[in-house]
C-alpha atoms as a PDB file:
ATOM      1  CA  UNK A   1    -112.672   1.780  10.983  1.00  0.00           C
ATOM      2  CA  UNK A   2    -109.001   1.414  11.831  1.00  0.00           C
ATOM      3  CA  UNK A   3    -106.061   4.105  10.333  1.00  0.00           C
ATOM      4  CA  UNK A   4    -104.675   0.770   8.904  1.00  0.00           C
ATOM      5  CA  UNK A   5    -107.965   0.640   6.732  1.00  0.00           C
ATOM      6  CA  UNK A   6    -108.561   3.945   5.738  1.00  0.00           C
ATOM      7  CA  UNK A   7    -105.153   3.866   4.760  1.00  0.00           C
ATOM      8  CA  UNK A   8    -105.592   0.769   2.360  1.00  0.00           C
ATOM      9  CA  UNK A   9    -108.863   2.343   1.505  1.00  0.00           C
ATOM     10  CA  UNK A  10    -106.479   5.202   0.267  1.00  0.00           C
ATOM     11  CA  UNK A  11    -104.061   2.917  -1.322  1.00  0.00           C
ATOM     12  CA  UNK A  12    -107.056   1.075  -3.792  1.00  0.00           C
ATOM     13  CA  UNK A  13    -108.632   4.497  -4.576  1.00  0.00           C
ATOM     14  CA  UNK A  14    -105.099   5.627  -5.861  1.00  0.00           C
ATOM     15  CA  UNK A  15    -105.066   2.138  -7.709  1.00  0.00           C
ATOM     16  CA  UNK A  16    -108.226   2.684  -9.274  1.00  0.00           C
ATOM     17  CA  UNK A  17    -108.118   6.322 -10.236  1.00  0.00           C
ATOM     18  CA  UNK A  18    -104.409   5.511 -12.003  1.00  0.00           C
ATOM     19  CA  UNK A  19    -106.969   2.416 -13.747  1.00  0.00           C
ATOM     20  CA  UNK A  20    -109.626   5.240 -15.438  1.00  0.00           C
ATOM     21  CA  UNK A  21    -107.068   8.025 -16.615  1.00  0.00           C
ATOM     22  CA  UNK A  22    -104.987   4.814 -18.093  1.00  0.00           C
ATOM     23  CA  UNK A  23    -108.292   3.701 -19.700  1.00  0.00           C
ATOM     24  CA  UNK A  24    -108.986   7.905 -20.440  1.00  0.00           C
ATOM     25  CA  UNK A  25    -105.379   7.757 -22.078  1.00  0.00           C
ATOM     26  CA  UNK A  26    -105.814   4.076 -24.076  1.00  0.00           C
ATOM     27  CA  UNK A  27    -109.706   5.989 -25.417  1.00  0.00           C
ATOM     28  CA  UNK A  28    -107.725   8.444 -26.591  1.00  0.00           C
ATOM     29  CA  UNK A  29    -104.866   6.922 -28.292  1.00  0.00           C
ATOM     30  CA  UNK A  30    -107.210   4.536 -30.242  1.00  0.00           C
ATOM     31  CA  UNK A  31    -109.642   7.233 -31.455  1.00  0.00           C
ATOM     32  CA  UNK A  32    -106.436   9.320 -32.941  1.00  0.00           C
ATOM     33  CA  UNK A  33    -105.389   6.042 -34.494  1.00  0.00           C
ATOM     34  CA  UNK A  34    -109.242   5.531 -36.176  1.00  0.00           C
ATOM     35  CA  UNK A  35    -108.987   9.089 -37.104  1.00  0.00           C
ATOM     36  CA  UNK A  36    -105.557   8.578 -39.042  1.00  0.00           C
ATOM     37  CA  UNK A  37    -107.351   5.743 -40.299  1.00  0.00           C
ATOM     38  CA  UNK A  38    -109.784   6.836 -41.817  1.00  0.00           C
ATOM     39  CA  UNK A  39    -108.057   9.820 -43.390  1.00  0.00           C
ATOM     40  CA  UNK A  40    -105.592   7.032 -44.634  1.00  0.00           C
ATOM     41  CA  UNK A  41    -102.585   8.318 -42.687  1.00  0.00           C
ATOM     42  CA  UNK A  42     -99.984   6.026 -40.145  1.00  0.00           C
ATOM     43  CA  UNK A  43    -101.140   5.793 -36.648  1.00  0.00           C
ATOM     44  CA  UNK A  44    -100.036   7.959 -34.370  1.00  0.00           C
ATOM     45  CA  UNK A  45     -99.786   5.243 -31.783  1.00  0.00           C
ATOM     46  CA  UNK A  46     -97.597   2.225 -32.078  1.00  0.00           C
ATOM     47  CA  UNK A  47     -98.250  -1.217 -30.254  1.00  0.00           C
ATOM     48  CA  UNK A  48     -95.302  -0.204 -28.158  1.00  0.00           C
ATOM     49  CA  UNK A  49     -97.437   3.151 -26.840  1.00  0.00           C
ATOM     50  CA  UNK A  50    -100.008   0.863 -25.990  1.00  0.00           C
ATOM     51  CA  UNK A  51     -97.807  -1.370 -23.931  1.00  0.00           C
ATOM     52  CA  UNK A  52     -96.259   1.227 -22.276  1.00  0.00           C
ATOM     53  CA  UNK A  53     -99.263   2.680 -20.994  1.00  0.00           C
ATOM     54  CA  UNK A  54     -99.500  -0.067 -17.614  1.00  0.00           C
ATOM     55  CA  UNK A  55     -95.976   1.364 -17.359  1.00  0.00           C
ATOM     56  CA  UNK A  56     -96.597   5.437 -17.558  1.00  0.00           C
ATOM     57  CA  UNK A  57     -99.459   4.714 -14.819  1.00  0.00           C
ATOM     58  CA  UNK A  58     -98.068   2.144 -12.526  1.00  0.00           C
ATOM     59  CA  UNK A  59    -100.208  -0.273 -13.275  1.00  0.00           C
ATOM     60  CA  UNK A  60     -98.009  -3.136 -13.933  1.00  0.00           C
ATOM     61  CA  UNK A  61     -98.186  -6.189 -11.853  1.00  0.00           C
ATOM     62  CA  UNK A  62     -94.953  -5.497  -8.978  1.00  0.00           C
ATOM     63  CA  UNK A  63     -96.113  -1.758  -9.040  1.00  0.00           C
ATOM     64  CA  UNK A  64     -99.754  -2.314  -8.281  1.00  0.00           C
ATOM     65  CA  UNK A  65     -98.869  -4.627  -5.285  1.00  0.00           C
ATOM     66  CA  UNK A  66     -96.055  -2.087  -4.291  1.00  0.00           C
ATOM     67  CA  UNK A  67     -98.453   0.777  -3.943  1.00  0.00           C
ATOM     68  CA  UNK A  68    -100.889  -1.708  -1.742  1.00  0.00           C
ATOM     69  CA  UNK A  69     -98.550  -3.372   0.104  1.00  0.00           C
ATOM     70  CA  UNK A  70     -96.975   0.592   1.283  1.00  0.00           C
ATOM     71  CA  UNK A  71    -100.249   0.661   3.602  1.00  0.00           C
END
């Protein structure tokens, strides 16, 4: 195996670690929202939390090929 791959190697495992905590993050988010809920409260997450959340973990479209592309 060449540097070059074990650096892209590096590069995806990055990519897909950033993909669970975002997922982690989004579980959480929506279980605090079905607790509010259910005790009839307001969410405590808006629509624009959700969208940000590609954002917060670089996962948006130019990031992700960014971070690959830097191999």
């Amino acid at each position: 195996m060449t540097d070059q791959n074990v650096a892209m190697m590096r590069q995806i495992a990055y990519v897909l670690a950033q993909v669970v905590s975002a997922q982690c993050r989004l579980a959480g988010m929506q279980a605090l929202n079905t607790e509010r809920e259910r005790r009839r409260e307001s969410a405590g997450y808006t629509e624009a939390d959700f969208d940000n959340i590609p954002i917060e973990f670089g996962l948006h479209h130019n990031a992700v090929l960014t971070t690959l592309a830097t191999y």
